[in-house]
C-alpha atoms as a PDB file:
ATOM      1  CA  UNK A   1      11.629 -16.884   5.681  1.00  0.00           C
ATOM      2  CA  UNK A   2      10.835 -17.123   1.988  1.00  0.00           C
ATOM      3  CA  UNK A   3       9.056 -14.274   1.844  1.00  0.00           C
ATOM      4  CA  UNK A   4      12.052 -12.224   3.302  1.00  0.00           C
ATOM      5  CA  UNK A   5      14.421 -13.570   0.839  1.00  0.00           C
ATOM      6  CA  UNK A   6      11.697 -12.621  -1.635  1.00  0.00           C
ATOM      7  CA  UNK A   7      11.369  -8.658  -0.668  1.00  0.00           C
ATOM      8  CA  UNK A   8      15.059  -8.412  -0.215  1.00  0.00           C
ATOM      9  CA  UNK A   9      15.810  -9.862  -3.668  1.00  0.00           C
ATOM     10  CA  UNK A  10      13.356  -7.787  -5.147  1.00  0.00           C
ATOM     11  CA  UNK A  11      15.055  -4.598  -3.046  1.00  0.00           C
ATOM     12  CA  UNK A  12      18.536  -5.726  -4.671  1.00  0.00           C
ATOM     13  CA  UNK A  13      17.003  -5.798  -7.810  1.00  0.00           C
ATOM     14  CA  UNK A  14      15.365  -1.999  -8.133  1.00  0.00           C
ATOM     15  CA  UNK A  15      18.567  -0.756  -6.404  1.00  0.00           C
ATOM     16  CA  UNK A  16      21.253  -3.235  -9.053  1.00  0.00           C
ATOM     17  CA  UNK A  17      19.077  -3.896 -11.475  1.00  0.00           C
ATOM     18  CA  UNK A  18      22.061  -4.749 -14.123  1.00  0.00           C
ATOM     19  CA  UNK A  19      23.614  -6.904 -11.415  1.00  0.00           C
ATOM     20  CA  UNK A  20      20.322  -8.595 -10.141  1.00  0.00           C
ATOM     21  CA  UNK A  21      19.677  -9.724 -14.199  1.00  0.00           C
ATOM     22  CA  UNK A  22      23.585 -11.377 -14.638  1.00  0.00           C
ATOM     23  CA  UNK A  23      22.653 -13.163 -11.263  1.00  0.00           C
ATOM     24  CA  UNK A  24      19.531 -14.403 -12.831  1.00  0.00           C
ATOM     25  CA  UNK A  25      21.533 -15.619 -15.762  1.00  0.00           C
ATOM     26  CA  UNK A  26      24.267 -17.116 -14.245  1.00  0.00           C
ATOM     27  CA  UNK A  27      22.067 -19.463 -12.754  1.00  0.00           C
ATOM     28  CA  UNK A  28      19.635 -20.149 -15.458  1.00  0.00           C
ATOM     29  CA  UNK A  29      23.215 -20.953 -17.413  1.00  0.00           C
ATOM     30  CA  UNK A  30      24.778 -23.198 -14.798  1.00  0.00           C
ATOM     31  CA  UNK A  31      21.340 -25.299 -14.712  1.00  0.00           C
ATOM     32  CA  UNK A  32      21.474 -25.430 -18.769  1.00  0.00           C
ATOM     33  CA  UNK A  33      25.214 -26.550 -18.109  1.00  0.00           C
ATOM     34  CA  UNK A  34      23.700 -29.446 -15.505  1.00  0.00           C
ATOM     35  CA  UNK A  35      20.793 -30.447 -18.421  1.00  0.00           C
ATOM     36  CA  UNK A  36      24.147 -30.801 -21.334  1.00  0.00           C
ATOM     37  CA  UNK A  37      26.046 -32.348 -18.272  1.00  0.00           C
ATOM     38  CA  UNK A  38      23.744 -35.252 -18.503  1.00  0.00           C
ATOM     39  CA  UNK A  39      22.500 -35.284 -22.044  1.00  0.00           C
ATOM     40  CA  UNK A  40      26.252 -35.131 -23.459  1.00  0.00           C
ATOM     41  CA  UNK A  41      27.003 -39.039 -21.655  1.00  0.00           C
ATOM     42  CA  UNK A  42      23.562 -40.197 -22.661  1.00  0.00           C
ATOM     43  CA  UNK A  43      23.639 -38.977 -25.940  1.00  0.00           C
ATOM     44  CA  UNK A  44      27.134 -40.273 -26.963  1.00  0.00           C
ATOM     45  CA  UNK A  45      26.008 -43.842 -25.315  1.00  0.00           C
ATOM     46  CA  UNK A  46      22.975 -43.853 -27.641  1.00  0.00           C
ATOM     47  CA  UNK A  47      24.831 -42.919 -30.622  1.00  0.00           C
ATOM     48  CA  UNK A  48      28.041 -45.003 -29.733  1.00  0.00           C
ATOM     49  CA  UNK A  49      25.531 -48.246 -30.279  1.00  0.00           C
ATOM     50  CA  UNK A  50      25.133 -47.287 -34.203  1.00  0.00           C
ATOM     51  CA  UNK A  51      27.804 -47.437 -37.256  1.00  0.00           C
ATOM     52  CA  UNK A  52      28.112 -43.871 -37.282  1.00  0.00           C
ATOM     53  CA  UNK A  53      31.025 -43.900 -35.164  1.00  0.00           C
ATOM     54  CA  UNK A  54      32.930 -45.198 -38.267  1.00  0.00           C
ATOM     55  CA  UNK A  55      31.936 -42.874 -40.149  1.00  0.00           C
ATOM     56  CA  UNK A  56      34.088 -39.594 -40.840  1.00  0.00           C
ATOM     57  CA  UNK A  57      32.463 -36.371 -40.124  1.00  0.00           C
ATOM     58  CA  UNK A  58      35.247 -33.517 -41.610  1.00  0.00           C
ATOM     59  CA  UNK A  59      34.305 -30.367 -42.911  1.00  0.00           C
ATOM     60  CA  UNK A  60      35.613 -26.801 -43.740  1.00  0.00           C
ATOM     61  CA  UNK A  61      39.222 -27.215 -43.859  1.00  0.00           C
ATOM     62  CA  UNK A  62      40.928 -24.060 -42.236  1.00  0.00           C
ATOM     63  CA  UNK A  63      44.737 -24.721 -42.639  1.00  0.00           C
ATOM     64  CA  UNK A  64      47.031 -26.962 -41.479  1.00  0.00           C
ATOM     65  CA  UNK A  65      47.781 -28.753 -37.938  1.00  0.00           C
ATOM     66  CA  UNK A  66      51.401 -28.377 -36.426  1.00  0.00           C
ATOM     67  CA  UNK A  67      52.012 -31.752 -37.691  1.00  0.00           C
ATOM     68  CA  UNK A  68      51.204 -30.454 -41.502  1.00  0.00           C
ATOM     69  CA  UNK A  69      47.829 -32.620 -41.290  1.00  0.00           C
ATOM     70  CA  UNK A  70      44.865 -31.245 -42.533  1.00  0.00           C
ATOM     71  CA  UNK A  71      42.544 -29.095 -39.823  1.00  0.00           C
ATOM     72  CA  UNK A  72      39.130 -28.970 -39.750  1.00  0.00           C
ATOM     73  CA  UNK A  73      36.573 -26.651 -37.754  1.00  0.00           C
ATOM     74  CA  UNK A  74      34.136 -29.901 -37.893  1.00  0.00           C
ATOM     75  CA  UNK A  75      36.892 -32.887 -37.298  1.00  0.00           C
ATOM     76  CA  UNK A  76      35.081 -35.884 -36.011  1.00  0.00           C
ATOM     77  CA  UNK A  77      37.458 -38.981 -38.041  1.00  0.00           C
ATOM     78  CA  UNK A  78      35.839 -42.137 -37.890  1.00  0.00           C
ATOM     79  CA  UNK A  79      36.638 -44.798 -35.039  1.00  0.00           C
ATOM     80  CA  UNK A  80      36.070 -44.140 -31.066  1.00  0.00           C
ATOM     81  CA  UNK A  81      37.928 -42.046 -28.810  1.00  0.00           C
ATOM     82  CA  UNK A  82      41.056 -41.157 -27.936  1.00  0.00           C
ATOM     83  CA  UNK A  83      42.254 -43.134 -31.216  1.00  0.00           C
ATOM     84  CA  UNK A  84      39.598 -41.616 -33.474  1.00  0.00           C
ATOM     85  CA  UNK A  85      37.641 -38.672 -33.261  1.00  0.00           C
ATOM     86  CA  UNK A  86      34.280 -40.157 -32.748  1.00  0.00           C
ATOM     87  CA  UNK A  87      33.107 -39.962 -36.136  1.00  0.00           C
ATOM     88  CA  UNK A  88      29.499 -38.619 -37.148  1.00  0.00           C
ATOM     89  CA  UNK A  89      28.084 -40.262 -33.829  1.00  0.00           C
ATOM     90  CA  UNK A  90      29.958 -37.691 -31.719  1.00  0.00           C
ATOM     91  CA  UNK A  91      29.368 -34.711 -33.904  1.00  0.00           C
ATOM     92  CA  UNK A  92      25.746 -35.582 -33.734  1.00  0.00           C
ATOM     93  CA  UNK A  93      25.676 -35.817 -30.102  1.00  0.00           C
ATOM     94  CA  UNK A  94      27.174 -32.759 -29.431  1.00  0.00           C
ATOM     95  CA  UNK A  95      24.814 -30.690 -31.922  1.00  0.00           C
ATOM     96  CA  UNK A  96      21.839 -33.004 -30.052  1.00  0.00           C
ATOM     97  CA  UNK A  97      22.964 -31.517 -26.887  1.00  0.00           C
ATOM     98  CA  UNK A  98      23.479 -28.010 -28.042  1.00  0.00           C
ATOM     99  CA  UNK A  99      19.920 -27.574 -29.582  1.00  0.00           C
ATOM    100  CA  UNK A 100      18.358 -29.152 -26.987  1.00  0.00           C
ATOM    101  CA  UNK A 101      19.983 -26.754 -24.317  1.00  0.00           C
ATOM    102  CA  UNK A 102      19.825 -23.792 -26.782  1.00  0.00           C
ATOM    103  CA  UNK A 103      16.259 -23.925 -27.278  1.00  0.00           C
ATOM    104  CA  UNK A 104      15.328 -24.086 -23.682  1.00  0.00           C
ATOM    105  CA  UNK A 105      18.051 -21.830 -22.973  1.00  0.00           C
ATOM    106  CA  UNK A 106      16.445 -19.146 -25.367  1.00  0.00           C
ATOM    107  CA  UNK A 107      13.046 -19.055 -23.489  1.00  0.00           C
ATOM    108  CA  UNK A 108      14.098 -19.151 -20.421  1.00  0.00           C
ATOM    109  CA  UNK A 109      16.341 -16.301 -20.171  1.00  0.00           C
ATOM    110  CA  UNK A 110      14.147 -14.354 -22.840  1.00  0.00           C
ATOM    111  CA  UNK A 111      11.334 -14.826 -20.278  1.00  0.00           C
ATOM    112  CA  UNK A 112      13.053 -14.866 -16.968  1.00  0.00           C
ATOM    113  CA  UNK A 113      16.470 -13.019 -16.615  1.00  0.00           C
ATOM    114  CA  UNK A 114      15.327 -10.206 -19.250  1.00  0.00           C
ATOM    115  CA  UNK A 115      11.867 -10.580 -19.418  1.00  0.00           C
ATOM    116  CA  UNK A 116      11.450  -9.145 -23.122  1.00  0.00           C
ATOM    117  CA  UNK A 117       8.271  -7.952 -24.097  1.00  0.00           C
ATOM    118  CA  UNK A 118       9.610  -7.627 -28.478  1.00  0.00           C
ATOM    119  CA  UNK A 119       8.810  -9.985 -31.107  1.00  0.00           C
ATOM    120  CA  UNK A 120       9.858 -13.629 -30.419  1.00  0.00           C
ATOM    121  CA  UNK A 121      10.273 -14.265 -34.115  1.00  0.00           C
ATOM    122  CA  UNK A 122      13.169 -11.397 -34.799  1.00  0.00           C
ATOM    123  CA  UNK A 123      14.339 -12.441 -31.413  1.00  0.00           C
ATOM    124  CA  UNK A 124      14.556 -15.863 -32.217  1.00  0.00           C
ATOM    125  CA  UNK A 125      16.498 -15.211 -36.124  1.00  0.00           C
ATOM    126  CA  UNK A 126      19.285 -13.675 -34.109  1.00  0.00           C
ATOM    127  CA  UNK A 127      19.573 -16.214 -31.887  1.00  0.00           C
ATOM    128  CA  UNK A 128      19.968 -18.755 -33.999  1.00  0.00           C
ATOM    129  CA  UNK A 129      22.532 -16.514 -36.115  1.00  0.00           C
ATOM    130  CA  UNK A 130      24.248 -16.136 -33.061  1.00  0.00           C
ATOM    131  CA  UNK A 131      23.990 -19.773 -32.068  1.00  0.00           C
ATOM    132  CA  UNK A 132      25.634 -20.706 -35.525  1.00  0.00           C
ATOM    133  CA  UNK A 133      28.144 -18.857 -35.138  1.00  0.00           C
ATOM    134  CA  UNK A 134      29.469 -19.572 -31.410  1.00  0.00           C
ATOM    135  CA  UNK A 135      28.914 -23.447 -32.826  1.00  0.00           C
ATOM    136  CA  UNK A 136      31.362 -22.991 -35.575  1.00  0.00           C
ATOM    137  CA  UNK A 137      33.861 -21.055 -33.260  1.00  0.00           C
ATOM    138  CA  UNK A 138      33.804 -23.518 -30.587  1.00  0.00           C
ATOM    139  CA  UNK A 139      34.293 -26.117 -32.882  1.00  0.00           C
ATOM    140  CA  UNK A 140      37.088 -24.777 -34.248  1.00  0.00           C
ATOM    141  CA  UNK A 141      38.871 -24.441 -30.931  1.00  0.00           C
ATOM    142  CA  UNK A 142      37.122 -27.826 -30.285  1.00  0.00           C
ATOM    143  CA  UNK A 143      40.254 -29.151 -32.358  1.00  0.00           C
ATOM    144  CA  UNK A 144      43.104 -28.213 -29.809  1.00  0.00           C
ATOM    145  CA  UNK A 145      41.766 -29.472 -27.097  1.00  0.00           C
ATOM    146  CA  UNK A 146      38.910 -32.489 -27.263  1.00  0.00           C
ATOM    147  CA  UNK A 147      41.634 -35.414 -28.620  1.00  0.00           C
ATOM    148  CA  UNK A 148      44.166 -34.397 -25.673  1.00  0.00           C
ATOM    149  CA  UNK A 149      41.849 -34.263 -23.069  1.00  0.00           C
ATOM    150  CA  UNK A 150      40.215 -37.758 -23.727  1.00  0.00           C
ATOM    151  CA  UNK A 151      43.972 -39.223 -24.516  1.00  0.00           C
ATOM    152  CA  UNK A 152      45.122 -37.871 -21.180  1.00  0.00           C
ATOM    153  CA  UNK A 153      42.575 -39.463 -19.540  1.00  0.00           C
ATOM    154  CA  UNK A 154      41.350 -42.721 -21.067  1.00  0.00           C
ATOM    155  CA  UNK A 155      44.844 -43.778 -21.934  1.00  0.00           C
ATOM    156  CA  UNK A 156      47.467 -41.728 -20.260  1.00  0.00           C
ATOM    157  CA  UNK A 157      45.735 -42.620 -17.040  1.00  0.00           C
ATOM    158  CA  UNK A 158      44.714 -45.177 -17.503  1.00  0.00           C
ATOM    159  CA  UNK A 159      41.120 -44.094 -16.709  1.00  0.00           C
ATOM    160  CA  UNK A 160      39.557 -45.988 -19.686  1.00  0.00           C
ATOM    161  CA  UNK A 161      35.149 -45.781 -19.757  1.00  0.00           C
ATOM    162  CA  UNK A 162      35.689 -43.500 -16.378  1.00  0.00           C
ATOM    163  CA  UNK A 163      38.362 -41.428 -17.713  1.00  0.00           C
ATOM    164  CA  UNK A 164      35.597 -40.850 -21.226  1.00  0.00           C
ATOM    165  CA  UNK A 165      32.875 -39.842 -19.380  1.00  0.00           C
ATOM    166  CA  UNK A 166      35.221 -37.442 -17.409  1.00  0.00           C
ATOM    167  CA  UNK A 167      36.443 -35.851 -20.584  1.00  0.00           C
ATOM    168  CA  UNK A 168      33.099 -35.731 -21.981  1.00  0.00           C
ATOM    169  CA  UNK A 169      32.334 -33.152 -18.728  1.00  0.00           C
ATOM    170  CA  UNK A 170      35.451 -31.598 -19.106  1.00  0.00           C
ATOM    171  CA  UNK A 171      34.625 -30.672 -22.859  1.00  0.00           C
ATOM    172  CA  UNK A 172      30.945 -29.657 -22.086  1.00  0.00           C
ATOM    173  CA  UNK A 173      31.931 -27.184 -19.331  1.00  0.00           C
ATOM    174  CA  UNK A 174      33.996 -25.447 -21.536  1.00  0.00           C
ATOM    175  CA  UNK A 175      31.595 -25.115 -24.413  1.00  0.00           C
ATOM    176  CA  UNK A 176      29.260 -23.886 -21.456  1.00  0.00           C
ATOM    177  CA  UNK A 177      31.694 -21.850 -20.742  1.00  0.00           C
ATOM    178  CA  UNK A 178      32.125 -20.304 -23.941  1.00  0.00           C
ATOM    179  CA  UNK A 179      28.688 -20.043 -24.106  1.00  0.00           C
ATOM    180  CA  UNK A 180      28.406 -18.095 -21.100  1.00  0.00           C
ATOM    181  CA  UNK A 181      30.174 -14.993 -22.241  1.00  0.00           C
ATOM    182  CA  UNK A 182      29.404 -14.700 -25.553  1.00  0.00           C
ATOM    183  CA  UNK A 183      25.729 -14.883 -25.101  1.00  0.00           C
ATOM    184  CA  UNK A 184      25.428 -12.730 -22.295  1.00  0.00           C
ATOM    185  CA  UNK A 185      25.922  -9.411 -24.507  1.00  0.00           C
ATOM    186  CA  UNK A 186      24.268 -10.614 -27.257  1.00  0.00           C
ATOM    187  CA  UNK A 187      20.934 -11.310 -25.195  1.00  0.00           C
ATOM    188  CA  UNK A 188      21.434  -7.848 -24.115  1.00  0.00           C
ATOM    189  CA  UNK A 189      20.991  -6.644 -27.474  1.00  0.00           C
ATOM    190  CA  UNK A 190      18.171  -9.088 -29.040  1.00  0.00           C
ATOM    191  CA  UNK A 191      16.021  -9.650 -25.801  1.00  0.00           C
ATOM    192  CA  UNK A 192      15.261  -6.118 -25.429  1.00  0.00           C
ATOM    193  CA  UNK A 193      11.942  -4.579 -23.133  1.00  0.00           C
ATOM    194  CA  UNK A 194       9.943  -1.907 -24.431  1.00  0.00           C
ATOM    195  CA  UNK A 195       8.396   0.727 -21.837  1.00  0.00           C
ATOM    196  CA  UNK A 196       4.579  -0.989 -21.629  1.00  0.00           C
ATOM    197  CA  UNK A 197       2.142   1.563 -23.809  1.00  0.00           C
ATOM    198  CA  UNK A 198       0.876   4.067 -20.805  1.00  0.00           C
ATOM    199  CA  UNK A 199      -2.752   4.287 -20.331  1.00  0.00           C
ATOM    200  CA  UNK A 200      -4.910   7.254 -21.536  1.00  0.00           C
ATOM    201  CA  UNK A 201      -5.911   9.410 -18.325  1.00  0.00           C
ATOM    202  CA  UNK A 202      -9.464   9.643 -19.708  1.00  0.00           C
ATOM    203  CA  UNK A 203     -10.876   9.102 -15.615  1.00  0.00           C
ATOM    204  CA  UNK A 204      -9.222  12.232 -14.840  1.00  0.00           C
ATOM    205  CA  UNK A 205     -10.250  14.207 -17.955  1.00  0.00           C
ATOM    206  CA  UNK A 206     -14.139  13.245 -17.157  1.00  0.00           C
ATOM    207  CA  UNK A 207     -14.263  14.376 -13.727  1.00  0.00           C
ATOM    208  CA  UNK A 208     -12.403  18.048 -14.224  1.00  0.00           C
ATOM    209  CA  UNK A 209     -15.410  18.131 -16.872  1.00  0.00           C
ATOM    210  CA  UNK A 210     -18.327  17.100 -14.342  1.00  0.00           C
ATOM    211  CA  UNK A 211     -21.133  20.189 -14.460  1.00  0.00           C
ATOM    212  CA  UNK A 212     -21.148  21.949 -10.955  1.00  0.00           C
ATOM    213  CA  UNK A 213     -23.674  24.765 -11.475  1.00  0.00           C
ATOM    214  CA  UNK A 214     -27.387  23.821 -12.378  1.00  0.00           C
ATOM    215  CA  UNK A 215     -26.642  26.211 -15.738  1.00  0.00           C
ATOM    216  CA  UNK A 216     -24.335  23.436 -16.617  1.00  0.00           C
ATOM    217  CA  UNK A 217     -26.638  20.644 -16.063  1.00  0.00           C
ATOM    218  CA  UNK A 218     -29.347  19.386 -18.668  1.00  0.00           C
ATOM    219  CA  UNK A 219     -32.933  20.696 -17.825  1.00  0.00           C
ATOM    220  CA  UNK A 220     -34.011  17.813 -16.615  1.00  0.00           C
ATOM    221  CA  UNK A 221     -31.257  17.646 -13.935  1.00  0.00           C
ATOM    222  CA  UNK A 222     -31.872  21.435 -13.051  1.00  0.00           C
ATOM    223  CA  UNK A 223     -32.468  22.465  -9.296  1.00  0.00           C
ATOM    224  CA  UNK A 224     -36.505  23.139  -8.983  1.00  0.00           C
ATOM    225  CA  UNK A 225     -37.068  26.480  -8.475  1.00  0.00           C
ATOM    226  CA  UNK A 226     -37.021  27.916  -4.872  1.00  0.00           C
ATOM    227  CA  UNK A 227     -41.278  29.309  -5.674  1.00  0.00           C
ATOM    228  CA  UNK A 228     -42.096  25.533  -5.258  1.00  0.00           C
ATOM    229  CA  UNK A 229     -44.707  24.125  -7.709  1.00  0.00           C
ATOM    230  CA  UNK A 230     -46.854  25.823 -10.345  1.00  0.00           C
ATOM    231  CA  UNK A 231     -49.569  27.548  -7.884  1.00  0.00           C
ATOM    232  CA  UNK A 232     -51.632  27.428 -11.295  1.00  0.00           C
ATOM    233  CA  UNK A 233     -52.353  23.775 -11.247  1.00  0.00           C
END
């Protein structure tokens, strides 16, 4: 059974091979979602305990909200949830989440889905670039949607500690989400495979050059001579 689905994957894959390697990711990305699915709780629990949920984490204004109130790409206020943004305690464990699934995320589908054979170290410098980047842009649209969603559901609803950890879900999927199709082009540029170096057909080289006629061979490979041995002896 297993080795059935095994040959006909690996059919799929020589006849789709772009196809076959997006499969490959998709899944590799929905079980990195599952790992920040679980961290995300845990990780806001842990931090939730300290004082750095009073504490304000704003940085690089960007304009004004509708409401003529200062916006930030990084807008964590201090104080909990839906009445605060979380402070420095949620901000950290979002980027704890991140790195942790980034980092795996980066060797698995460098390894797995496109199985690049280029140096890790250039490979990993645009990564991170890249990762820097999709962190500042999805915390920028972080800011029209992370206070409604938890408001909606912790108080609207009525949902309260339920209704936080459903938001907290909510807002991972859709940095997964974001993610998901930003990366998937940019691994297609940095995790690149080179053709492996081809071997030197030396074998075949040798053998076309084997002696065949005993004027080719060394002396002391020569065919004896059809008189027989010296009669003088």
């Amino acid at each position: 059974m297993i080795t059935r689905i095994k040959d006909r994957w690996s059919d799929f894959a020589l006849k789709r091979p772009g196809t076959a390697q997006f499969v490959v990711f998709f899944v590799l990305s929905n079980g990195i979602t599952l790992l920040q699915l679980i961290l995300m709780p845990l990780s806001r629990w842990i931090f939730g305990m300290t004082d750095l949920v009073s504490t304000d984490f704003q940085a690089f204004p960007i304009g004004n909200n509708v409401d003529g109130s200062q916006y930030f790409i990084f807008d964590y206020a201090a104080g909990a949830l839906p009445n605060g943004g979380g402070g420095l305690a949620y901000f950290l464990a979002v980027q704890l989440t991140l790195l942790v699934a980034q980092v795996i995320n980066f060797f698995a589908q460098r390894n797995i889905t496109f199985k690049s054979n280029t140096s890790v170290w250039r490979a990993a410098f645009w990564y991170t670039l890249a990762y820097v980047v999709i962190t500042f842009g999805a915390a920028a649209l972080q800011g029209f949607y992370k206070v409604p969603i938890y408001e909606l559901l912790i108080t609207t609803w009525g949902l309260g500690a339920g209704g936080e950890i459903i938001a907290d879900v909510i807002t991972t999927i859709i940095n997964a989400a974001i993610s998901f199709w930003v990366f998937f082009p940019i691994f297609k540029v940095i995790f690149k495979r080179e053709p492996e170096a081809t071997a030197v057909e030396t074998a075949a080289g040798v053998s076309s050059e084997t002696p065949t006629s005993p004027e080719a061979l060394p002396s002391s490979q020569a065919t004896p001579s059809a008189d027989g041995p010296d009669r003088n002896r």
